[in-house]
PDB file of N, CA and C in Angstrom:
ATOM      1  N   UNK A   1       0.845  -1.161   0.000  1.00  0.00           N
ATOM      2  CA  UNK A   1       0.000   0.000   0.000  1.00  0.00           C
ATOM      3  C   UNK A   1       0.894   1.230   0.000  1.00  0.00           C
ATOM      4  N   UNK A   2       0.732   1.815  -0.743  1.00  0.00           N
ATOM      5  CA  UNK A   2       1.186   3.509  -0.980  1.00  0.00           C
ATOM      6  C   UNK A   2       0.031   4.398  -0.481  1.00  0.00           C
ATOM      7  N   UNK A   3       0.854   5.225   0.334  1.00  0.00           N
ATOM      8  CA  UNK A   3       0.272   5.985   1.128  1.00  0.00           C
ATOM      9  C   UNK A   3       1.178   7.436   0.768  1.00  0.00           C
ATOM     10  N   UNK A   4       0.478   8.376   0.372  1.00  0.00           N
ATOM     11  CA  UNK A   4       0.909  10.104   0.463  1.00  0.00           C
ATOM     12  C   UNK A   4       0.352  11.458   1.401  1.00  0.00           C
ATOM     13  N   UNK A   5       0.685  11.700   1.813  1.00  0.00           N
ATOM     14  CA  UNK A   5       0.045  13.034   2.503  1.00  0.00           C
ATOM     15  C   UNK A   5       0.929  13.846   2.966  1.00  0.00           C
ATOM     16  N   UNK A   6       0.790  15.069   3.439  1.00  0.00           N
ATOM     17  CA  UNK A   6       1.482  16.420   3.781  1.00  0.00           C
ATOM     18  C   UNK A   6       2.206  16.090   5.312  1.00  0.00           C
ATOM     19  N   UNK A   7       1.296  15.665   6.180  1.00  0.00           N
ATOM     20  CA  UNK A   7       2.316  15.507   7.279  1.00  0.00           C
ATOM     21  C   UNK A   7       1.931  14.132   7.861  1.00  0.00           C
ATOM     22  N   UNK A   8       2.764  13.814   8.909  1.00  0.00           N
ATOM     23  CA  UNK A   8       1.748  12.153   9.893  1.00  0.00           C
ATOM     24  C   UNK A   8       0.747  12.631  10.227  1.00  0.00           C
ATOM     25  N   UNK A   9       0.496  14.042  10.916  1.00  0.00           N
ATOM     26  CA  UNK A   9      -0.756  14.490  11.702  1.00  0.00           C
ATOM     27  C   UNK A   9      -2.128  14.465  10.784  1.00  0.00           C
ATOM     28  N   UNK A  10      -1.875  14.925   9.086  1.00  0.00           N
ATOM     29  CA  UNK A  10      -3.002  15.251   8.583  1.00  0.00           C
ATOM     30  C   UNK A  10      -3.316  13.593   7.828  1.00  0.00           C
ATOM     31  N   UNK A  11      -2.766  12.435   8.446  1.00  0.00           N
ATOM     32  CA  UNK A  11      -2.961  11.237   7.559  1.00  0.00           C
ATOM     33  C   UNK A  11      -4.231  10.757   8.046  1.00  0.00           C
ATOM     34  N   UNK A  12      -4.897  10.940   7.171  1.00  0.00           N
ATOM     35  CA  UNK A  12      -6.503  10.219   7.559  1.00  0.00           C
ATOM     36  C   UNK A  12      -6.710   8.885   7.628  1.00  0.00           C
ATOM     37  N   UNK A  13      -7.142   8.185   8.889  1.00  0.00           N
ATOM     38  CA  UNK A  13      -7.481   6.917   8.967  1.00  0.00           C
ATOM     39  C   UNK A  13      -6.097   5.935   9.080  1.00  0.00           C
ATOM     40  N   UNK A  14      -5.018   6.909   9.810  1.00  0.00           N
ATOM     41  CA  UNK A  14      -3.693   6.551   9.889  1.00  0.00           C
ATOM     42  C   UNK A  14      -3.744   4.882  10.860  1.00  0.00           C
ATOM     43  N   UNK A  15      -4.068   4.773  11.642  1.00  0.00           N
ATOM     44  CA  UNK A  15      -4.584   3.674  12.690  1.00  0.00           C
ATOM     45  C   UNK A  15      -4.809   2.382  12.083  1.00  0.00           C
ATOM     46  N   UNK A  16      -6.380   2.886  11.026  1.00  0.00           N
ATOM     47  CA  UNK A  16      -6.837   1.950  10.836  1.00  0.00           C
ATOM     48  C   UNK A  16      -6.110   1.491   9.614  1.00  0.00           C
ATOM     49  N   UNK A  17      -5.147   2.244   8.791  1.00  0.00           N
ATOM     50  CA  UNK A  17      -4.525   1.501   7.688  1.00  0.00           C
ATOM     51  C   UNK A  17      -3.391   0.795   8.065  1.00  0.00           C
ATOM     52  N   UNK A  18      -2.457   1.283   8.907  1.00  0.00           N
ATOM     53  CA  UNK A  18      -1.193   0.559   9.458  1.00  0.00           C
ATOM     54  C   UNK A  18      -1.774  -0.638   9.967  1.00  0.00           C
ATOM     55  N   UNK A  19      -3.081  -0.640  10.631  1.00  0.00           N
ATOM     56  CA  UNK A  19      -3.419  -2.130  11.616  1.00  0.00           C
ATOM     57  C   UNK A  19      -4.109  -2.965  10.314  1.00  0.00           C
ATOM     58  N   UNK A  20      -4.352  -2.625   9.448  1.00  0.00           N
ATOM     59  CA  UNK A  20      -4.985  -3.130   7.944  1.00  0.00           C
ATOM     60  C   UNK A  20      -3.476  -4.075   7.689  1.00  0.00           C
ATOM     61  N   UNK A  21      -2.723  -3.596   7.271  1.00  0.00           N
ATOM     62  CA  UNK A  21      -1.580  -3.438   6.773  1.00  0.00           C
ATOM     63  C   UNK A  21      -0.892  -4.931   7.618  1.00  0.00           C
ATOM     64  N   UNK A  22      -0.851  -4.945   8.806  1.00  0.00           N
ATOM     65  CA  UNK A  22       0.040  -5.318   9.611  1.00  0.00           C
ATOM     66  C   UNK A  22      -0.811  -7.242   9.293  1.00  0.00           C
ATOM     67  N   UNK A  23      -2.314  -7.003   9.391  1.00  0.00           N
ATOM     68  CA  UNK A  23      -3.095  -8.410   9.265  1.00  0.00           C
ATOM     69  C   UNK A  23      -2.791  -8.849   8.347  1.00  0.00           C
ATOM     70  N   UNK A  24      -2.489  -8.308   6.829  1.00  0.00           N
ATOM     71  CA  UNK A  24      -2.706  -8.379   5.445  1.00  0.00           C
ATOM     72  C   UNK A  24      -1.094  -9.646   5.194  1.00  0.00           C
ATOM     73  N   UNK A  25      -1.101 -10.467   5.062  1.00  0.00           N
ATOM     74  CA  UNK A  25      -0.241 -11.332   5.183  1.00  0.00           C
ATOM     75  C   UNK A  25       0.352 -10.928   3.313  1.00  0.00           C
ATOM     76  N   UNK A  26       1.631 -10.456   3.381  1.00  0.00           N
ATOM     77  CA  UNK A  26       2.398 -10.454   2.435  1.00  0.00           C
ATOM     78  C   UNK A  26       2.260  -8.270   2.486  1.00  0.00           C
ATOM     79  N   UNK A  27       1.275  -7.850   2.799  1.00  0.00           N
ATOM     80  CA  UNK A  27       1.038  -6.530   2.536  1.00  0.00           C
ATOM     81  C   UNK A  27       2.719  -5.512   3.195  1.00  0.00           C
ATOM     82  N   UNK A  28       2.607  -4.746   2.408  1.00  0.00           N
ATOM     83  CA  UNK A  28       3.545  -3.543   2.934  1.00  0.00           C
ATOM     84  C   UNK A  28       3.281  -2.084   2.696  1.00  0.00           C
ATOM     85  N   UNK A  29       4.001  -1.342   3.830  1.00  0.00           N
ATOM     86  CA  UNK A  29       2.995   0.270   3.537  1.00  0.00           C
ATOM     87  C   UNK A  29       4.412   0.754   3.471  1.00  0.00           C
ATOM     88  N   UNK A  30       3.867   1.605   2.262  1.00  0.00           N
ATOM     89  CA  UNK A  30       5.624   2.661   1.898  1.00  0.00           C
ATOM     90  C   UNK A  30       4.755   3.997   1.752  1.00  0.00           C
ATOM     91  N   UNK A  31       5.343   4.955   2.647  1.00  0.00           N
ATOM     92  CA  UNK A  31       4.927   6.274   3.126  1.00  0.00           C
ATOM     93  C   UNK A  31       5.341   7.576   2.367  1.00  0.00           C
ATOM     94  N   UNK A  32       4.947   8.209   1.950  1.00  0.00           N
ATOM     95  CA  UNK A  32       5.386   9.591   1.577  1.00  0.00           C
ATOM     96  C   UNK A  32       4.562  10.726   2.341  1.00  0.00           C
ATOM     97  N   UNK A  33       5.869  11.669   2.930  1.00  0.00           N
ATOM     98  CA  UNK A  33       5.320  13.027   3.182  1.00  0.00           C
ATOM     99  C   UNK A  33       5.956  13.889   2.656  1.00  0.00           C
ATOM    100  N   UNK A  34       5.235  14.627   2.165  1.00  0.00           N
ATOM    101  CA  UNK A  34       5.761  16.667   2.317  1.00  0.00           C
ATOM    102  C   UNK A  34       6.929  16.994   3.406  1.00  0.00           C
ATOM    103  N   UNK A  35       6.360  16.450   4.551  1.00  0.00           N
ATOM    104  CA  UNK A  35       7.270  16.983   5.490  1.00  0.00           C
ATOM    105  C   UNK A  35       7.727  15.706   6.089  1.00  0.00           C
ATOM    106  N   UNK A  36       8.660  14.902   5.740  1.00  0.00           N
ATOM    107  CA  UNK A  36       9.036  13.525   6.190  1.00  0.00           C
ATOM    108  C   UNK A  36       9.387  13.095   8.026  1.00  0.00           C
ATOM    109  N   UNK A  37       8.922  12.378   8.031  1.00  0.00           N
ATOM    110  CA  UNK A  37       9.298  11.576   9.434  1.00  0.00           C
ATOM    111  C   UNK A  37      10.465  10.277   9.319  1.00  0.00           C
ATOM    112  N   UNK A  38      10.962  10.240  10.428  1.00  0.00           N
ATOM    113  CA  UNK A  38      11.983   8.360  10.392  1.00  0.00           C
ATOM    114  C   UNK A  38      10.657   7.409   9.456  1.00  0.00           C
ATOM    115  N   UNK A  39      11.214   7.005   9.066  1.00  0.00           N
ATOM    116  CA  UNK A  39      10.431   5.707   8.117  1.00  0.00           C
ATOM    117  C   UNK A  39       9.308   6.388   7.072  1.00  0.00           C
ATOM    118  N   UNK A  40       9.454   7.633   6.557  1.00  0.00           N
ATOM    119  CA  UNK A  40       9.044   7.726   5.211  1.00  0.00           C
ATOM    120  C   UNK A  40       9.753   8.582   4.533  1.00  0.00           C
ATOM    121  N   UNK A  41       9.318   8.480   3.014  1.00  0.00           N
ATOM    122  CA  UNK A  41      10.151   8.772   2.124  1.00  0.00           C
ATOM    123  C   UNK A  41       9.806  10.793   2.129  1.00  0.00           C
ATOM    124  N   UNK A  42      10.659  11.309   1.672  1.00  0.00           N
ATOM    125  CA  UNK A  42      10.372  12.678   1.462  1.00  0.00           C
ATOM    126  C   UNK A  42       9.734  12.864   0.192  1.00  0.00           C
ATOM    127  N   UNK A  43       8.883  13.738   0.133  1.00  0.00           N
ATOM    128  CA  UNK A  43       8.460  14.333  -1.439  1.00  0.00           C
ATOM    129  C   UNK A  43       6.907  14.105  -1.974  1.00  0.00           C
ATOM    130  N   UNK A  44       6.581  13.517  -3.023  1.00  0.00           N
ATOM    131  CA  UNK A  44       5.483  13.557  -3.003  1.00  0.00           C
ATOM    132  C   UNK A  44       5.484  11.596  -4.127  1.00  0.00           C
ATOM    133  N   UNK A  45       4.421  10.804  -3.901  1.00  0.00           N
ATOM    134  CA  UNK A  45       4.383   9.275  -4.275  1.00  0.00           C
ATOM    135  C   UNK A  45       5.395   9.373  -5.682  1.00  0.00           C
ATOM    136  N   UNK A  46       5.752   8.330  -6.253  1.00  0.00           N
ATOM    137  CA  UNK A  46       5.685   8.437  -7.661  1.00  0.00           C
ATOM    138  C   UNK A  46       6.002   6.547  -7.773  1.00  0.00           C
ATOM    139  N   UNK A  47       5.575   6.208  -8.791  1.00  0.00           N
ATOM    140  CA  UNK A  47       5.295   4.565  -9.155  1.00  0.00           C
ATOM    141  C   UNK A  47       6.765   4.160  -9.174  1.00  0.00           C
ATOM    142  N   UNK A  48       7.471   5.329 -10.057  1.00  0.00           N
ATOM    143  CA  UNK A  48       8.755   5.423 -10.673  1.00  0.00           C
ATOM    144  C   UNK A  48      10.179   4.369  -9.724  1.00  0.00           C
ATOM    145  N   UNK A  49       9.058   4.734  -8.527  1.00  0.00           N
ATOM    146  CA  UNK A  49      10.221   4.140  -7.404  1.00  0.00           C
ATOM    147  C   UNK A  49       9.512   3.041  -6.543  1.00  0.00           C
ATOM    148  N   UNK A  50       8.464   2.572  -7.062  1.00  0.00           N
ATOM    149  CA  UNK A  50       7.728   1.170  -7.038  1.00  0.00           C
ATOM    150  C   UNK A  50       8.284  -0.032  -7.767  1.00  0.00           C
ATOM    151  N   UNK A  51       8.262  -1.267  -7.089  1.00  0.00           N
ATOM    152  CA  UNK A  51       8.152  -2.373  -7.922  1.00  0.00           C
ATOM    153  C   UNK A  51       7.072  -2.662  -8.145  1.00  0.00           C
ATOM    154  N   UNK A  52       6.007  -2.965  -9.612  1.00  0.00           N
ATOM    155  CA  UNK A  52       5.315  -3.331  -9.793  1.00  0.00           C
ATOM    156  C   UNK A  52       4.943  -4.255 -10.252  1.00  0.00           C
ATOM    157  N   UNK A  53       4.257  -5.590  -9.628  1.00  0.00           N
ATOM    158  CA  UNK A  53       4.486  -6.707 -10.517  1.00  0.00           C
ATOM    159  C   UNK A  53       3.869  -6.160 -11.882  1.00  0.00           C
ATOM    160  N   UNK A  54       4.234  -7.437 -12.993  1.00  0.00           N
ATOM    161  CA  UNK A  54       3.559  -7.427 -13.987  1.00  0.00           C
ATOM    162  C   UNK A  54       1.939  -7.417 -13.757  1.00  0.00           C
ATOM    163  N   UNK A  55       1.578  -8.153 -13.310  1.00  0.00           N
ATOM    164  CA  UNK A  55      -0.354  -8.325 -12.862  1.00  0.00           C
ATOM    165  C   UNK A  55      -0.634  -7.175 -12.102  1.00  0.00           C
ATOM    166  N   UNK A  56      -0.422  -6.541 -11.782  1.00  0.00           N
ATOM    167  CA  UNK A  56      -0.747  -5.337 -10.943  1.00  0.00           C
ATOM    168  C   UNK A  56      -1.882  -4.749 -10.974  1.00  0.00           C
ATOM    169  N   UNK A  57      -2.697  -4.838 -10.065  1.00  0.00           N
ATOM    170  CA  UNK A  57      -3.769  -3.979 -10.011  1.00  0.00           C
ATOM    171  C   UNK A  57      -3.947  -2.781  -9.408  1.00  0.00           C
ATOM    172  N   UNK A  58      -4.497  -1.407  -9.957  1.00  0.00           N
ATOM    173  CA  UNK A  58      -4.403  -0.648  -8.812  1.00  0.00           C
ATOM    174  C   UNK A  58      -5.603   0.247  -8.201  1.00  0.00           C
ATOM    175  N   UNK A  59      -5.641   0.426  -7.336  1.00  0.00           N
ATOM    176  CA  UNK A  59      -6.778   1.218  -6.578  1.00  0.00           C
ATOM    177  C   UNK A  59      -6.182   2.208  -6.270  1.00  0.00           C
ATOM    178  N   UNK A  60      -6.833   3.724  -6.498  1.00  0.00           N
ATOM    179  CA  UNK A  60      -6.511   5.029  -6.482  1.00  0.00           C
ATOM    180  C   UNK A  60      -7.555   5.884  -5.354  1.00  0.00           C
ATOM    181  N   UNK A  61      -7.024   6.692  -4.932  1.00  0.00           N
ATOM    182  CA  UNK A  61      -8.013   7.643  -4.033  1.00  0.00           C
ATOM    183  C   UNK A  61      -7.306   8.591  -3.695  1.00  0.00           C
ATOM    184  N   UNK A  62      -7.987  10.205  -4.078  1.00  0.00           N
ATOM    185  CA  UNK A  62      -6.856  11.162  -3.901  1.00  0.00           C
ATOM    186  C   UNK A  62      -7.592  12.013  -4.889  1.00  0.00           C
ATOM    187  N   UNK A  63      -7.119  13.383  -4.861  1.00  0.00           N
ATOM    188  CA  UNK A  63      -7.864  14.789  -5.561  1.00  0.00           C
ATOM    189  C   UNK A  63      -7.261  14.376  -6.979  1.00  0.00           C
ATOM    190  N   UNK A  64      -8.212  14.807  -8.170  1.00  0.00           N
ATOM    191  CA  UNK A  64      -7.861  14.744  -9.643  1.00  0.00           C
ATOM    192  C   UNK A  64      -6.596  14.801 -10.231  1.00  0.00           C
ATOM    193  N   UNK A  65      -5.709  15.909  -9.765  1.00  0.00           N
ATOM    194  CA  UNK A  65      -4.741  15.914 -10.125  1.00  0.00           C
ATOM    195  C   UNK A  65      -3.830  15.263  -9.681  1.00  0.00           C
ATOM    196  N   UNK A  66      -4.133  14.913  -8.514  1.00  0.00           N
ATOM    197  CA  UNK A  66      -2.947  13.768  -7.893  1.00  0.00           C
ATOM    198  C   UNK A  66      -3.531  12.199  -8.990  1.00  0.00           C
ATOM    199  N   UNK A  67      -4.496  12.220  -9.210  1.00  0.00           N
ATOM    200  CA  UNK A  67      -5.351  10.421  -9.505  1.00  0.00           C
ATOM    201  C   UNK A  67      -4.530  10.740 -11.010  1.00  0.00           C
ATOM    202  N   UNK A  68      -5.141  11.537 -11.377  1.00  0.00           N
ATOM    203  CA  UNK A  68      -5.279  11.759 -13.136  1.00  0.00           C
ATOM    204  C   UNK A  68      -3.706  12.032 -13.926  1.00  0.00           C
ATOM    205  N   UNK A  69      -3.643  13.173 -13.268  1.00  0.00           N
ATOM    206  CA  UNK A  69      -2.513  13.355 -13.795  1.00  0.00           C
ATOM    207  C   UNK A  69      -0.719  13.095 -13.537  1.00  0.00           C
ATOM    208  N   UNK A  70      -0.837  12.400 -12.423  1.00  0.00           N
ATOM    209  CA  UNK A  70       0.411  11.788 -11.725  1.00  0.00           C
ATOM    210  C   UNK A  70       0.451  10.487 -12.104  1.00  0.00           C
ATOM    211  N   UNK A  71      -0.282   9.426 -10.794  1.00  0.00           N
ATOM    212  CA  UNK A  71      -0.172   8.612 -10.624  1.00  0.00           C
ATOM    213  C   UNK A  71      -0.270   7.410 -11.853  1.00  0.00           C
ATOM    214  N   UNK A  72      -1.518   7.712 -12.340  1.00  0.00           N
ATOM    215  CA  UNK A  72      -2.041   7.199 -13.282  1.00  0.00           C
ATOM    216  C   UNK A  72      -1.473   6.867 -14.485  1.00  0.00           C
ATOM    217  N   UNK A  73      -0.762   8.100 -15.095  1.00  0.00           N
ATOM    218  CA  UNK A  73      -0.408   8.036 -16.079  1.00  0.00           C
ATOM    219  C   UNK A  73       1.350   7.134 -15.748  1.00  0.00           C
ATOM    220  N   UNK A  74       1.888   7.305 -14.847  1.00  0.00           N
ATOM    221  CA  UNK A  74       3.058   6.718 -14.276  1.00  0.00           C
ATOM    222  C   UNK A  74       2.731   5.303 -14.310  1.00  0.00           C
ATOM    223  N   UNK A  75       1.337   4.982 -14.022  1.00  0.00           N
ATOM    224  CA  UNK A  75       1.062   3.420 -13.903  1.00  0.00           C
ATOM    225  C   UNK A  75       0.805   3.265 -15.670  1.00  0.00           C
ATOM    226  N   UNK A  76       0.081   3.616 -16.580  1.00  0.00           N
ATOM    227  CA  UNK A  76       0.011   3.291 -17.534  1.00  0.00           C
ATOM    228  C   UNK A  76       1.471   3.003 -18.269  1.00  0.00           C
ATOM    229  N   UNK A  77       2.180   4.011 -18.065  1.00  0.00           N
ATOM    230  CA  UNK A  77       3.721   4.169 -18.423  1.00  0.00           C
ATOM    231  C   UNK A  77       4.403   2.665 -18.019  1.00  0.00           C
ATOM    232  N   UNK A  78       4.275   2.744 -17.168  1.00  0.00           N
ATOM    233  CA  UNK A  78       4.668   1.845 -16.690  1.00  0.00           C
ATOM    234  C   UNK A  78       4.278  -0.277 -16.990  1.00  0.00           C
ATOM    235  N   UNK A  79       3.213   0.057 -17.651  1.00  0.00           N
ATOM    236  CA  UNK A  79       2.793  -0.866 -18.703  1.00  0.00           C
ATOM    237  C   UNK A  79       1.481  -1.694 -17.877  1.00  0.00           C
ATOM    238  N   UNK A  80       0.892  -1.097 -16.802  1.00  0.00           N
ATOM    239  CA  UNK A  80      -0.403  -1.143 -16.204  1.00  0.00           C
ATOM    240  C   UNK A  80      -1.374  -0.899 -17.104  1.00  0.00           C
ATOM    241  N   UNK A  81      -2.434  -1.664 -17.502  1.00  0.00           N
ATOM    242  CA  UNK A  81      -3.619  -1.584 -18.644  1.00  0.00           C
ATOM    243  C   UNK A  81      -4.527  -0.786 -17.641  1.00  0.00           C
ATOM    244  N   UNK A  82      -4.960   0.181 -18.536  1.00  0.00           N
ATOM    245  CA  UNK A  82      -6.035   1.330 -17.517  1.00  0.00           C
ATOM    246  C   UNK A  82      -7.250   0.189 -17.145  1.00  0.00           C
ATOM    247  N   UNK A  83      -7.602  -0.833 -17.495  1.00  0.00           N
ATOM    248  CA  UNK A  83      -8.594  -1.810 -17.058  1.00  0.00           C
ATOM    249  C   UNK A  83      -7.897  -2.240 -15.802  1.00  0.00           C
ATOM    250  N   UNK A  84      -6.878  -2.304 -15.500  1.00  0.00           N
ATOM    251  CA  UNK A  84      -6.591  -2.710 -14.467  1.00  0.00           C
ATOM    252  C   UNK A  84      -6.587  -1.269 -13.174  1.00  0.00           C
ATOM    253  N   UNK A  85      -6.922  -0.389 -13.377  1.00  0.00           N
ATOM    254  CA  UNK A  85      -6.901   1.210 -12.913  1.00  0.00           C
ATOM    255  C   UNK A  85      -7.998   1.253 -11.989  1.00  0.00           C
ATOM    256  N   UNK A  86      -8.460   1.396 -11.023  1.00  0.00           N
ATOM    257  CA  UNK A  86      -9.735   1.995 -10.231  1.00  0.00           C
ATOM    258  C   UNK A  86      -9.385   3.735  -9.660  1.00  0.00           C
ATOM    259  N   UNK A  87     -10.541   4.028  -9.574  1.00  0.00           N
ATOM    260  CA  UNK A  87     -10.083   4.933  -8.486  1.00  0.00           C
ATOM    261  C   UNK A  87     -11.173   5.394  -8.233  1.00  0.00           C
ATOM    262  N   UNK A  88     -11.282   6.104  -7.042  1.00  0.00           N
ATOM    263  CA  UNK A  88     -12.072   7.525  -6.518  1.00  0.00           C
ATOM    264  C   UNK A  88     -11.614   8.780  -6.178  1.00  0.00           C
ATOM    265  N   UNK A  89     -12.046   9.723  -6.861  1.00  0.00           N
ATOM    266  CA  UNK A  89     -11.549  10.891  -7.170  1.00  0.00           C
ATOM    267  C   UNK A  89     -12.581  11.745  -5.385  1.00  0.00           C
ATOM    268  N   UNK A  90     -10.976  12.312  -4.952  1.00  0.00           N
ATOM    269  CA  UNK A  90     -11.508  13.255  -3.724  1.00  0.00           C
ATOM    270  C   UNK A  90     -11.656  14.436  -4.227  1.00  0.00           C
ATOM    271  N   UNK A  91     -12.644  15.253  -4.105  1.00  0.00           N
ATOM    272  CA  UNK A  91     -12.853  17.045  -4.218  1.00  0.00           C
ATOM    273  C   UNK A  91     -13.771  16.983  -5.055  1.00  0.00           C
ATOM    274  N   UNK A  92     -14.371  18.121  -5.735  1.00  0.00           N
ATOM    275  CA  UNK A  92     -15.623  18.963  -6.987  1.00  0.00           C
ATOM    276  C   UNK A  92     -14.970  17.483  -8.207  1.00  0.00           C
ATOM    277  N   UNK A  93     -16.467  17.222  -8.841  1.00  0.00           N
ATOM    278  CA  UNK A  93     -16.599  17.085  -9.908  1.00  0.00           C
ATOM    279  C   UNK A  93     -16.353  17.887 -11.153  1.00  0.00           C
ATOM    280  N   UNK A  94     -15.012  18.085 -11.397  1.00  0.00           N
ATOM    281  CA  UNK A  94     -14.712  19.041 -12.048  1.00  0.00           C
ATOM    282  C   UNK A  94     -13.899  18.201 -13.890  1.00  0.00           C
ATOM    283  N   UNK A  95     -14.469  16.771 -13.707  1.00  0.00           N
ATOM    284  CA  UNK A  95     -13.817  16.092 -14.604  1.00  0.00           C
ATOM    285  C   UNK A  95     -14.207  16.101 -16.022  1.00  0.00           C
ATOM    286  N   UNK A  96     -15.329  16.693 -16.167  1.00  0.00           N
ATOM    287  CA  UNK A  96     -15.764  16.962 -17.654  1.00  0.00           C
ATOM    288  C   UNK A  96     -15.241  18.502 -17.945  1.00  0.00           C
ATOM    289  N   UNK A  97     -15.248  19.154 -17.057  1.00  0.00           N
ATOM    290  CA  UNK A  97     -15.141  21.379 -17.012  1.00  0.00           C
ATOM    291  C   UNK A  97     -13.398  21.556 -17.764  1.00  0.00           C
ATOM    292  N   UNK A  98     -12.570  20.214 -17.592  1.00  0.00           N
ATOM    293  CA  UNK A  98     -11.101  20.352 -17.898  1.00  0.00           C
ATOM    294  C   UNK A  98     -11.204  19.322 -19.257  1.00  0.00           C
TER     295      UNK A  98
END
């Protein structure tokens, strides 16, 4: 599980994903902040520095421009079939207006 956010304090549902994480037999959580702590990475996600298996599926959640125009396209790049892509877009329905 890839996880991004601005600081530890503003990580939503921080608890319940690490204790997710910890049951999930084979699972691992790799962290990114803005403002980094011991055990995460500085900066902001990128796939670039993921191993991805070949089968890879992915589930997305996060504001448009983080889903759409980052991640996404890094996973397609990366040779992820957008059928294999989910997501839910956080903030305004603003996806037809662009």
């Amino acid at each position: 599980m890839l996880v991004a956010e601005s600081t530890l304090d503003a990580w939503a549902l921080r608890s319940q994903v690490t204790d997710d994480v910890k049951r999930l037999e084979g699972a691992e959580l790799q962290l990114w902040l803005e403002q980094p702590v011991a055990g995460a990475r500085a900066g902001f996600v990128s796939l670039r520095e993921v191993d991805l298996p070949a089968d890879a599926a992915l589930y997305l959640c996060g504001p448009l421009p983080f889903i759409m125009k980052n991640i996404r396209n890094e996973a397609i790049n990366a040779g992820i079939p957008a059928t294999r892509i989910q997501y839910a877009v956080f903030g305004p329905d603003i996806w037809l207006a662009n």
